[in-house]
C-alpha atoms as a PDB file:
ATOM      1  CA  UNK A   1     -20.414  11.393  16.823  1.00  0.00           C
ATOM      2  CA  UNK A   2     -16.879  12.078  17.871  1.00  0.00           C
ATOM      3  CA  UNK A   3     -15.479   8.654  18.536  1.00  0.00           C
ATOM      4  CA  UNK A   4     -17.037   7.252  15.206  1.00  0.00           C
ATOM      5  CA  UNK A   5     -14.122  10.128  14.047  1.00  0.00           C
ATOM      6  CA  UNK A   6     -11.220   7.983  12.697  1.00  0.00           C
ATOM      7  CA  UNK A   7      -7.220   8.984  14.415  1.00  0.00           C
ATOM      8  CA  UNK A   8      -4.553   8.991  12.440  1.00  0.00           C
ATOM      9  CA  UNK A   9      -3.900   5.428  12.607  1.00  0.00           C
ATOM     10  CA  UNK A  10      -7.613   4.739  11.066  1.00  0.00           C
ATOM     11  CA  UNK A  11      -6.843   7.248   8.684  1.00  0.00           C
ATOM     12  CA  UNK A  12      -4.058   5.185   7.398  1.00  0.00           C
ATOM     13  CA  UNK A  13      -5.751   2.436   7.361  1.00  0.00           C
ATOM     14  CA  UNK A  14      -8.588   3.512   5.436  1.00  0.00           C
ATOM     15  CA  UNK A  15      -5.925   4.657   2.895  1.00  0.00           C
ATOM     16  CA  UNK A  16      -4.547   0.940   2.357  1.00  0.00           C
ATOM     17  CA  UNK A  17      -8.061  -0.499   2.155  1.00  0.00           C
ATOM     18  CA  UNK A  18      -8.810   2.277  -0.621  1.00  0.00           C
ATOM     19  CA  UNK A  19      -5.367   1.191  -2.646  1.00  0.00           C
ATOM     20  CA  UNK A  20      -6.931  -2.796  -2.109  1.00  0.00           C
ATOM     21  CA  UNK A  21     -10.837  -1.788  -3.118  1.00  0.00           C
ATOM     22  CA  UNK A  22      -8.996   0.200  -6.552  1.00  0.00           C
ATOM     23  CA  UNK A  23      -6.958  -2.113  -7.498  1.00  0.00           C
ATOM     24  CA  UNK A  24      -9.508  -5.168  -6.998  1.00  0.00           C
ATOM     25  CA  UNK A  25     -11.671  -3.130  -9.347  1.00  0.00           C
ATOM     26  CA  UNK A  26      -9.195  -2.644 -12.076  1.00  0.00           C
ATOM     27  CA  UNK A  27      -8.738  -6.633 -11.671  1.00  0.00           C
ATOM     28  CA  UNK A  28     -12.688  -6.997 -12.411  1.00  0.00           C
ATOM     29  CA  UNK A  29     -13.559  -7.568  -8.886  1.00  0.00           C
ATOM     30  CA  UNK A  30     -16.496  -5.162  -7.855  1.00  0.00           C
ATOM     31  CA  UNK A  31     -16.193  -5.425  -4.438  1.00  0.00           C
ATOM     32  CA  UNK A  32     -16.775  -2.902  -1.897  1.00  0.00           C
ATOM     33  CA  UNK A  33     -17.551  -2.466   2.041  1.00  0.00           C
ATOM     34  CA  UNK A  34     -20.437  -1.646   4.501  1.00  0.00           C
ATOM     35  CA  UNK A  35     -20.817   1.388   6.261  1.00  0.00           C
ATOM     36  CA  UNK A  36     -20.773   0.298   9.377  1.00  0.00           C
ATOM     37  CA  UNK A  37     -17.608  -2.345   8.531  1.00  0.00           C
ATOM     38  CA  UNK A  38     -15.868   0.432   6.953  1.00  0.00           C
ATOM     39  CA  UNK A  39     -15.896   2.606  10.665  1.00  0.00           C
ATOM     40  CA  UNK A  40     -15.323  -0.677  12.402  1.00  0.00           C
ATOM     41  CA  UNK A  41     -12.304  -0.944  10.350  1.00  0.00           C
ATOM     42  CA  UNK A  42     -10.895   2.044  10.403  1.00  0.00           C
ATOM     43  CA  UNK A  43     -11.099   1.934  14.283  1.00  0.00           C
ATOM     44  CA  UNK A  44      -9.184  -1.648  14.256  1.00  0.00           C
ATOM     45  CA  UNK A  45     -12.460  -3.341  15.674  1.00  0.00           C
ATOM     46  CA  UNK A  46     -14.209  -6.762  14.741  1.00  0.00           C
ATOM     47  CA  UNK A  47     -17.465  -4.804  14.084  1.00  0.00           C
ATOM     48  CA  UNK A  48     -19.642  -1.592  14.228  1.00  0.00           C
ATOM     49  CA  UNK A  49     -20.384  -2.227  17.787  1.00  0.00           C
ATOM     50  CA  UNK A  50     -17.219  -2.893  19.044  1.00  0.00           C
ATOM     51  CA  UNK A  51     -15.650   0.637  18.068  1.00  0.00           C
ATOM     52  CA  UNK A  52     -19.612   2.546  19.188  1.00  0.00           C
ATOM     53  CA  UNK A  53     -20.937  -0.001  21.216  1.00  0.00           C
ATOM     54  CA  UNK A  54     -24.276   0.320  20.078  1.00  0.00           C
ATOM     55  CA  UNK A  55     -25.700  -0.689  16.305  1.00  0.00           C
ATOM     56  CA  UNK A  56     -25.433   0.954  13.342  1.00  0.00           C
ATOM     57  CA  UNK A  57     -28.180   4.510  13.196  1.00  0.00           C
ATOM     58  CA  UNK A  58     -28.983   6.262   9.776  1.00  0.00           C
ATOM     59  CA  UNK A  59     -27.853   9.756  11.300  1.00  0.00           C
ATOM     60  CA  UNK A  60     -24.312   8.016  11.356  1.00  0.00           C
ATOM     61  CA  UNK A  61     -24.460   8.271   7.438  1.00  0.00           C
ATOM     62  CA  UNK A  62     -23.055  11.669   7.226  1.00  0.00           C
ATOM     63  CA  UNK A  63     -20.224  10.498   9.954  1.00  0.00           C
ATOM     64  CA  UNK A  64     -19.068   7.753   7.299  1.00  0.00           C
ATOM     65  CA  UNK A  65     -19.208  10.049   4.336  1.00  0.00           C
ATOM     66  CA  UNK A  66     -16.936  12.627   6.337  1.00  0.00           C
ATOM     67  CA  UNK A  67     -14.466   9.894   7.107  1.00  0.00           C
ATOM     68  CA  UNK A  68     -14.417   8.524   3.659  1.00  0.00           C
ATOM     69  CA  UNK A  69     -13.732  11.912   2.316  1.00  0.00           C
ATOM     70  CA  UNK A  70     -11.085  12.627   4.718  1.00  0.00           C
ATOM     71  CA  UNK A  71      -9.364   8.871   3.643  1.00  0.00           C
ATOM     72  CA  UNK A  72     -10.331   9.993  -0.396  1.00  0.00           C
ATOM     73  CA  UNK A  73      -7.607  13.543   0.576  1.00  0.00           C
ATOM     74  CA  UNK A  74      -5.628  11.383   2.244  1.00  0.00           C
ATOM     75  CA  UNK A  75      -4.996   9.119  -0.169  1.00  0.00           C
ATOM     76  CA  UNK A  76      -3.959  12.053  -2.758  1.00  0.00           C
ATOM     77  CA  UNK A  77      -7.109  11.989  -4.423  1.00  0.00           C
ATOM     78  CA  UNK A  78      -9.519  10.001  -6.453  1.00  0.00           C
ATOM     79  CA  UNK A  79      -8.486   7.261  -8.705  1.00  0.00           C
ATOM     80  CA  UNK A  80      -9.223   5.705 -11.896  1.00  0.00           C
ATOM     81  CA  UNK A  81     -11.343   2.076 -11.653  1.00  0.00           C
ATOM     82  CA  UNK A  82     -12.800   0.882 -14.521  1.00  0.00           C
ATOM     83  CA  UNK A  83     -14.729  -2.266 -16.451  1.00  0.00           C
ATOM     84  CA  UNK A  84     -14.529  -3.070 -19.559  1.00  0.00           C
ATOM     85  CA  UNK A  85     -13.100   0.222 -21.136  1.00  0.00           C
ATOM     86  CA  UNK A  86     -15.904   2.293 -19.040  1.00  0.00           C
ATOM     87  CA  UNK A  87     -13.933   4.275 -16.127  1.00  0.00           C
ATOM     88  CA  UNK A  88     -15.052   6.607 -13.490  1.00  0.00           C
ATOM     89  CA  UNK A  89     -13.178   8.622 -10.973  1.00  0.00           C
ATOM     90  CA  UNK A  90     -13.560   6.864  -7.883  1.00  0.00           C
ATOM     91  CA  UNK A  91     -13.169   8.000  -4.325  1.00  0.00           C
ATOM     92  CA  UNK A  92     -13.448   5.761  -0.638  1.00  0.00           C
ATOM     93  CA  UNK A  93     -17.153   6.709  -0.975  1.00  0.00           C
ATOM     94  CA  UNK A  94     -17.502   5.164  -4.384  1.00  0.00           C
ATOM     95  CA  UNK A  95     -17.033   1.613  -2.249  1.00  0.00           C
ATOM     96  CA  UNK A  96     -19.346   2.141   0.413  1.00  0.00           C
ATOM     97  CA  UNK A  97     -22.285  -0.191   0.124  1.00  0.00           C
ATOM     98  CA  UNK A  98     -25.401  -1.565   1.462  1.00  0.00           C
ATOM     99  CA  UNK A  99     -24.706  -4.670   3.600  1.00  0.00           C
ATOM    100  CA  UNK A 100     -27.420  -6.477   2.032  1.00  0.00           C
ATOM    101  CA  UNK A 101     -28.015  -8.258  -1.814  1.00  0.00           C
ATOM    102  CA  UNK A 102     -27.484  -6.156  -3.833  1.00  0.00           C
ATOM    103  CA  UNK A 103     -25.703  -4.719  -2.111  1.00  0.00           C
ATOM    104  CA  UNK A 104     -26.498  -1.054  -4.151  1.00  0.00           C
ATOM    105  CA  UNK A 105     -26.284   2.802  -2.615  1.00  0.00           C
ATOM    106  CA  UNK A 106     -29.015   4.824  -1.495  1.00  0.00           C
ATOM    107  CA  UNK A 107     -30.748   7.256  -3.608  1.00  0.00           C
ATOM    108  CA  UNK A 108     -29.847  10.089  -1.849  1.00  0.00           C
ATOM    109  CA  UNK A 109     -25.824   9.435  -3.262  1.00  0.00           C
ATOM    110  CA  UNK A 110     -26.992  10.034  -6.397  1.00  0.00           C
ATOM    111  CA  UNK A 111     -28.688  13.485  -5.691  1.00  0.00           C
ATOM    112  CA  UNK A 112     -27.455  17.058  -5.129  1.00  0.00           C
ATOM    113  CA  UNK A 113     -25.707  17.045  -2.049  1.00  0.00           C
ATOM    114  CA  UNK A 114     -22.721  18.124   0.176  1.00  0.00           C
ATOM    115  CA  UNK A 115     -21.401  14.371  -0.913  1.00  0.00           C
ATOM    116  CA  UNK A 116     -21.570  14.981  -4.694  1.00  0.00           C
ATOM    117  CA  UNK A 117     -19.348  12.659  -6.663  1.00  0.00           C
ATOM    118  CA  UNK A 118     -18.726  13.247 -10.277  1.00  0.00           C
ATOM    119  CA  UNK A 119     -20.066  10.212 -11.997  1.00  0.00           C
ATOM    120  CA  UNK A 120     -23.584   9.240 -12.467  1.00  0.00           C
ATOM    121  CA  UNK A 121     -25.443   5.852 -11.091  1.00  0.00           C
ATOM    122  CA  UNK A 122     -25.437   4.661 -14.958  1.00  0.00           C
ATOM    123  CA  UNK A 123     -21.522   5.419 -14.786  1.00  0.00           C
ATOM    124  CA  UNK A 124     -21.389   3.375 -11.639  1.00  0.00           C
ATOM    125  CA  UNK A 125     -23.559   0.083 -12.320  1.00  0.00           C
ATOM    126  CA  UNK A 126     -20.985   0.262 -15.835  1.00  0.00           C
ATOM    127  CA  UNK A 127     -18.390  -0.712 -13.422  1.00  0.00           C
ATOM    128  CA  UNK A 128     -19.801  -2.330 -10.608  1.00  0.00           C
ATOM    129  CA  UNK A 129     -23.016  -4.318 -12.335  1.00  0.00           C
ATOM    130  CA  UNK A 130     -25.372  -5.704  -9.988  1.00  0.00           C
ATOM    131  CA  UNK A 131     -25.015  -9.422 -10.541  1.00  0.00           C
ATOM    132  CA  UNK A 132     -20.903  -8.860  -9.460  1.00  0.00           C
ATOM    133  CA  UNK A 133     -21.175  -6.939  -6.584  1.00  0.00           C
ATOM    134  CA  UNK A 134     -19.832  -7.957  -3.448  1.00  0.00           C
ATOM    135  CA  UNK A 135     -18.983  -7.123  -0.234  1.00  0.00           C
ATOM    136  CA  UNK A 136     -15.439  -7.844   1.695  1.00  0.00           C
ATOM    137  CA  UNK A 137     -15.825  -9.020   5.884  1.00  0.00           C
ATOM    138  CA  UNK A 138     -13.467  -7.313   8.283  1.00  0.00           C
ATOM    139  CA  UNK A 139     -11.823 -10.623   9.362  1.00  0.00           C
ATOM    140  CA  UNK A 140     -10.839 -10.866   5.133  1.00  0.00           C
ATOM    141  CA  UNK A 141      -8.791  -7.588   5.759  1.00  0.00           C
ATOM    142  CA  UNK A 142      -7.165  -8.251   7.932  1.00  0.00           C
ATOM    143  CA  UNK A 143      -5.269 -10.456   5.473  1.00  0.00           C
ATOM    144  CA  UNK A 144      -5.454  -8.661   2.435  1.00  0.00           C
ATOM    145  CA  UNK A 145      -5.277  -5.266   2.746  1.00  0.00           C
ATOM    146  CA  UNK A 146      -3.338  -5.406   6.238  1.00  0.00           C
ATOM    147  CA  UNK A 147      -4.580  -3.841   9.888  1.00  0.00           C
ATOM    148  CA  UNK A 148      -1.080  -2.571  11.282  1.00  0.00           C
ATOM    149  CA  UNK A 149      -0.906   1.216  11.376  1.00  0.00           C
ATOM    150  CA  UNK A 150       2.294   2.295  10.402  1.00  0.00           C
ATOM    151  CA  UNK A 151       4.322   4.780  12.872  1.00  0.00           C
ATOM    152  CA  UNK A 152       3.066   8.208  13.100  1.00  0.00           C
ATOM    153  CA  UNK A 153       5.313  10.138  15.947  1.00  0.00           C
ATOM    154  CA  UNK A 154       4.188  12.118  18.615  1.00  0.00           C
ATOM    155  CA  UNK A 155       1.500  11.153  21.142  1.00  0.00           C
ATOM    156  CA  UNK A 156      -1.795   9.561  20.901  1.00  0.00           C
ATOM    157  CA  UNK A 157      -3.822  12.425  21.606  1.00  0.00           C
ATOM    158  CA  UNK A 158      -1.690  14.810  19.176  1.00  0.00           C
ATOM    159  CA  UNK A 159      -2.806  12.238  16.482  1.00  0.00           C
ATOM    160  CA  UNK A 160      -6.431  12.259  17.354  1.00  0.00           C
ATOM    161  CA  UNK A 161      -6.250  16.115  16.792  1.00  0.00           C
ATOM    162  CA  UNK A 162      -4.488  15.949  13.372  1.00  0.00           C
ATOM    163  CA  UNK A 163      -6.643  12.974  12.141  1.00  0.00           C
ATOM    164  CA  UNK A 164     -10.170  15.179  13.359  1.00  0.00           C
ATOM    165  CA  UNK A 165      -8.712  18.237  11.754  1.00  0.00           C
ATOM    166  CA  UNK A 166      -8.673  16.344   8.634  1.00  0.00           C
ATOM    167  CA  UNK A 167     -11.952  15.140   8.667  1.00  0.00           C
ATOM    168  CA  UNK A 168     -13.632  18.552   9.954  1.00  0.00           C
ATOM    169  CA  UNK A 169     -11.734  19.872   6.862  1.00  0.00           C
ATOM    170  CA  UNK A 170     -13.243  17.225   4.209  1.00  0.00           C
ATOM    171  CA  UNK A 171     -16.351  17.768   5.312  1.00  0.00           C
ATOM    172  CA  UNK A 172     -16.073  22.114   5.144  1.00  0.00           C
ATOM    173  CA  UNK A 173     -14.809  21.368   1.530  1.00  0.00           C
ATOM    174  CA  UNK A 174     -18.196  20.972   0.616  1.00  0.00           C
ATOM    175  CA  UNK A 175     -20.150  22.333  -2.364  1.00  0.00           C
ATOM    176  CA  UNK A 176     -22.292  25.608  -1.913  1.00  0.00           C
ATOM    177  CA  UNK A 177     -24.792  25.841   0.943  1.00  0.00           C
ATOM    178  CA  UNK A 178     -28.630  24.599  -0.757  1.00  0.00           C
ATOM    179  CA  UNK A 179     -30.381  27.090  -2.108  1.00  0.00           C
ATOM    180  CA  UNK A 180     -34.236  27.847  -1.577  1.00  0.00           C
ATOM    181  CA  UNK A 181     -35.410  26.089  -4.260  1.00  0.00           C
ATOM    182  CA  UNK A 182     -33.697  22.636  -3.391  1.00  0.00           C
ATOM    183  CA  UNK A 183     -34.643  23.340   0.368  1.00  0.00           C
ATOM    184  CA  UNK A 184     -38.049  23.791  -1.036  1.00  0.00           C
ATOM    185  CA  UNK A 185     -38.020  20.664  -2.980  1.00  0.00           C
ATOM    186  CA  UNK A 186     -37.162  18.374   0.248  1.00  0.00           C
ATOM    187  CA  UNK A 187     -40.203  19.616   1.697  1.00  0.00           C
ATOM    188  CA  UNK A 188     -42.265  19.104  -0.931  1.00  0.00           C
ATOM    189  CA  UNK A 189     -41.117  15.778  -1.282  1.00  0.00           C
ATOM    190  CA  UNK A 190     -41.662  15.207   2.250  1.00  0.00           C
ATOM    191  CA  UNK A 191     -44.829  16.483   2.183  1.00  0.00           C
ATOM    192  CA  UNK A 192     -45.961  14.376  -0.267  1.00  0.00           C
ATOM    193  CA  UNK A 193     -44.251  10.996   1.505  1.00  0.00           C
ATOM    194  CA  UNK A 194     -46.449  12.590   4.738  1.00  0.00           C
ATOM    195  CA  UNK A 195     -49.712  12.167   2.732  1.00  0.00           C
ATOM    196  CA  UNK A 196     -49.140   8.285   1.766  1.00  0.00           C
ATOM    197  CA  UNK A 197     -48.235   7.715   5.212  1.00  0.00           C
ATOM    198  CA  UNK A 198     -51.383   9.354   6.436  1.00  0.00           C
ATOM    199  CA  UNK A 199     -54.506   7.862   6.566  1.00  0.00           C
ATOM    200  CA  UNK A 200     -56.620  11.495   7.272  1.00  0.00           C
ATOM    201  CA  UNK A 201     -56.711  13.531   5.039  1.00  0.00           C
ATOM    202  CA  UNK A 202     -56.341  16.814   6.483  1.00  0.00           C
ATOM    203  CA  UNK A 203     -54.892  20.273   6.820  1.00  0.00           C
ATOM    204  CA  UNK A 204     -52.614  20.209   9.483  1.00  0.00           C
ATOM    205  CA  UNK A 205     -49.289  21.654   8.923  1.00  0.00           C
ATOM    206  CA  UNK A 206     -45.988  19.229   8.195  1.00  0.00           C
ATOM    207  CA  UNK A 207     -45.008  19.309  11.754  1.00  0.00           C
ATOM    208  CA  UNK A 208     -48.089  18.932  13.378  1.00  0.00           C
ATOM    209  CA  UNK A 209     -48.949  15.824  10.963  1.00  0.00           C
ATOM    210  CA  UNK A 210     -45.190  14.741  11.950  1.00  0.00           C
ATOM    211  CA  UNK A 211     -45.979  14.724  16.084  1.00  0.00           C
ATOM    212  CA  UNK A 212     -49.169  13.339  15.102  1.00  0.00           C
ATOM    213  CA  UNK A 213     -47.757  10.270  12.998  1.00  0.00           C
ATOM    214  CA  UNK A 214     -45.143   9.803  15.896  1.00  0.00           C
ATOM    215  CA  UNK A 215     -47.438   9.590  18.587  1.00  0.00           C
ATOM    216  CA  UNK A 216     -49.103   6.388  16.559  1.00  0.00           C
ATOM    217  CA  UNK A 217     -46.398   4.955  15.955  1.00  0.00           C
ATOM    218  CA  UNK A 218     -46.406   5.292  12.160  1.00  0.00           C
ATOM    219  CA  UNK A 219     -43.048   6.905  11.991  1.00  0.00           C
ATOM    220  CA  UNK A 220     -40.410   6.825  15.012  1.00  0.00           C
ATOM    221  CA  UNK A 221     -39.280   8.523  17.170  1.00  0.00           C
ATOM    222  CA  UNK A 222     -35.380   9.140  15.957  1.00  0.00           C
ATOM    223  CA  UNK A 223     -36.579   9.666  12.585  1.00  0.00           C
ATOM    224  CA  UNK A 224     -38.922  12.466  13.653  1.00  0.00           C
ATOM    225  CA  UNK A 225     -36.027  15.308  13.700  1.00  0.00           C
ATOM    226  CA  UNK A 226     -34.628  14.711  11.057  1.00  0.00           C
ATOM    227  CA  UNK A 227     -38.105  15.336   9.194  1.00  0.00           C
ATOM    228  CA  UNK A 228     -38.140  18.251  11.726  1.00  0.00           C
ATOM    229  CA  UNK A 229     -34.962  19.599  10.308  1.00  0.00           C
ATOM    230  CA  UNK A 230     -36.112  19.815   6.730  1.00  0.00           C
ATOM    231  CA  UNK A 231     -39.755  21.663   7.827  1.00  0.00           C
ATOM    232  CA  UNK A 232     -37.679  24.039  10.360  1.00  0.00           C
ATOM    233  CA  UNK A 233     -34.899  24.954   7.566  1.00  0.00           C
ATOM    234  CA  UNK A 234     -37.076  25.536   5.221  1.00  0.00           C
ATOM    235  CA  UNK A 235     -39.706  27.102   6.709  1.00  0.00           C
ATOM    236  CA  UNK A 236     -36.654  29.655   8.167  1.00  0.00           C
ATOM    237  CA  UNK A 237     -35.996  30.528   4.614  1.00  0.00           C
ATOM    238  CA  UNK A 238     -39.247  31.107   3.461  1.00  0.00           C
ATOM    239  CA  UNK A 239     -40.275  33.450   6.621  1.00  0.00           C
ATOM    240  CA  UNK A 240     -37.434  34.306   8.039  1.00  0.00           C
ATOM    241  CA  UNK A 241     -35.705  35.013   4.693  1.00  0.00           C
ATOM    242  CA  UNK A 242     -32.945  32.859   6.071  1.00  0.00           C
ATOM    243  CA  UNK A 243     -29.781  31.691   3.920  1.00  0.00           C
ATOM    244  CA  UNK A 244     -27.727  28.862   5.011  1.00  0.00           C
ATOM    245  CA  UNK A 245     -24.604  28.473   5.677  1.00  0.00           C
ATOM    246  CA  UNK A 246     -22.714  25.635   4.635  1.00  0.00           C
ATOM    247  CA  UNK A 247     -22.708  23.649   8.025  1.00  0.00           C
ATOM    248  CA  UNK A 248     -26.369  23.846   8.159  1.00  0.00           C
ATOM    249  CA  UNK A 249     -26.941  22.574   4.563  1.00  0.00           C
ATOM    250  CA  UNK A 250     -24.897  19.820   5.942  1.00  0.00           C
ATOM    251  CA  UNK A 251     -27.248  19.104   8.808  1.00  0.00           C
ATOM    252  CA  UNK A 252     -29.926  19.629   6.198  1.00  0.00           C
ATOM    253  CA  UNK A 253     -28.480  16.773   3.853  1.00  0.00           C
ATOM    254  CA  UNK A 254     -27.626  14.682   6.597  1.00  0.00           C
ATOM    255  CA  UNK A 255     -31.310  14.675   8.004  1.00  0.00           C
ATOM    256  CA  UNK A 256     -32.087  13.904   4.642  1.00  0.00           C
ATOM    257  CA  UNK A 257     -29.630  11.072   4.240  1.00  0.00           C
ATOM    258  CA  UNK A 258     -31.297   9.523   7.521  1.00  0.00           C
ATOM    259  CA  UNK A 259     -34.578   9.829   6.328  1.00  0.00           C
ATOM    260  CA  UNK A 260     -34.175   8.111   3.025  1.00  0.00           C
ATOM    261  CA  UNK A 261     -32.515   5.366   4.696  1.00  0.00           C
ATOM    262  CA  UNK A 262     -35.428   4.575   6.762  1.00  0.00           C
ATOM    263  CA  UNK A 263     -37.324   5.141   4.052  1.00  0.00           C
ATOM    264  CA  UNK A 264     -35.974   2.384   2.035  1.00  0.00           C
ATOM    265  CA  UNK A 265     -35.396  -0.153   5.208  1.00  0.00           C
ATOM    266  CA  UNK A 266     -39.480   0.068   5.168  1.00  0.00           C
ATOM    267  CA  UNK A 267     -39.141  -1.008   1.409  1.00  0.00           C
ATOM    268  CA  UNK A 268     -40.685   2.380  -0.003  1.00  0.00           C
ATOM    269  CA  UNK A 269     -39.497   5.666  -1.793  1.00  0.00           C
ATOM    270  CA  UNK A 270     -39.516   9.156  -1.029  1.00  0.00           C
END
């Protein structure tokens, strides 16, 4: 995941595209960006592929989150945005949209997670209503909220550093590691999204129903660890009377993250 990690210079950049996103908010305008435009633009490219040269994955999620974070500190903090006298406290993440009509968040945003925000989906659609949402292209930017980086000093690789410091240390400002009872929840939840996928009824454990579903093809094969991830954790506090640490409830919310995504690309709910 390293070289989806903004430098300096993208850092910056996400910065000005914030200020633009805010202000065309407070002008009425609910617009917003994709996830994977919003790395290809912070990276200076025409698209998602031409700063990873591959397509867009769910596990990159958690990557985006990080980096919008990291542009949210950088930019002093959230900001005010607000629609006809409702107002929420908006940070880079609070932009980041589907690609697609309507162009909405994932369930998982709204949910307990290392990427809490402190407004709720009611507060949200208040602001940015679903017949108004948009989304802004890359090539649009380019022109509005400007692509030059300003001068930093020092070398390129000394800015790299700085600008990866910053976003290791938005994402280890994170909330408390998950407790039990919300790692236990996942699985049930999973569990359950396991039996409507599963044409035999049986009582094989989550994992082995997991390899099982894999192996026909019902659920693939880069979504299969991540499901993994939530059985493992779990089942490590439950037997192995195991508490987390904050970077693995991170891993633990980004598996989910990827999960749901998938989820939802297949049109159903989990």
């Amino acid at each position: 995941m390293e070289a989806l990690t903004p430098d300096e210079a993208g850092l910056d950049r996400g910065v000005r595209l914030f200020a633009y996103l805010v202000d065309a908010a407070n002008r009425g305008d609910a617009l917003g960006i994709s996830y994977s435009d919003f790395i290809a633009y912070l990276h200076g490219a025409a698209s998602f592929r031409g700063c990873a040269g591959r397509s867009y994955r769910p596990s990159d999620t958690a990557e985006v989150l990080t980096a919008a974070r990291a542009v949210t500190a950088r930019a002093g903090g959230r900001r005010k945005v607000g629609r006809s006298g409702h107002t929420i406290s908006a940070g880079m993440d609070t932009f980041i949209w589907s690609s697609r009509p309507p162009f909405d968040r994932p369930e998982a945003a709204w949910r307990v997670s290392p990427f809490s925000i402190p407004y709720t989906r009611a507060d949200w659609l208040l602001v940015f209503p679903h017949d108004a949402r948009h989304v802004v292209q890359i090539g649009e930017l380019e022109d509005r909220a400007g692509s030059a980086a300003p001068a930093t000093g020092g070398t390129p690789t000394a800015s790299r550093k700085q600008a990866t410091t910053e976003v290791r240390q938005a994402a280890t400002s994170l909330k408390a590691p998950l407790s039990g009872a919300q790692l236990s929840g996942l699985r049930t939840r999973l569990v359950r999204f396991l039996d409507g996928l599963d044409s035999r009824k049986t009582q094989a454990s989550p994992a082995a129903r997991i390899s099982r579903l894999t192996d026909e093809g019902v659920i693939p094969r880069y979504v299969a660890p991540f499901m993994r991830t939530i059985t493992e954790m779990r089942n490590a506090w439950e037997y192995d009377s195991k508490t987390l640490s904050l970077a693995e409830s991170r891993a633990v919310e980004a598996a989910w993250a990827a999960i749901e995504e998938w989820v939802s690309s297949q049109g159903r709910k989990i």
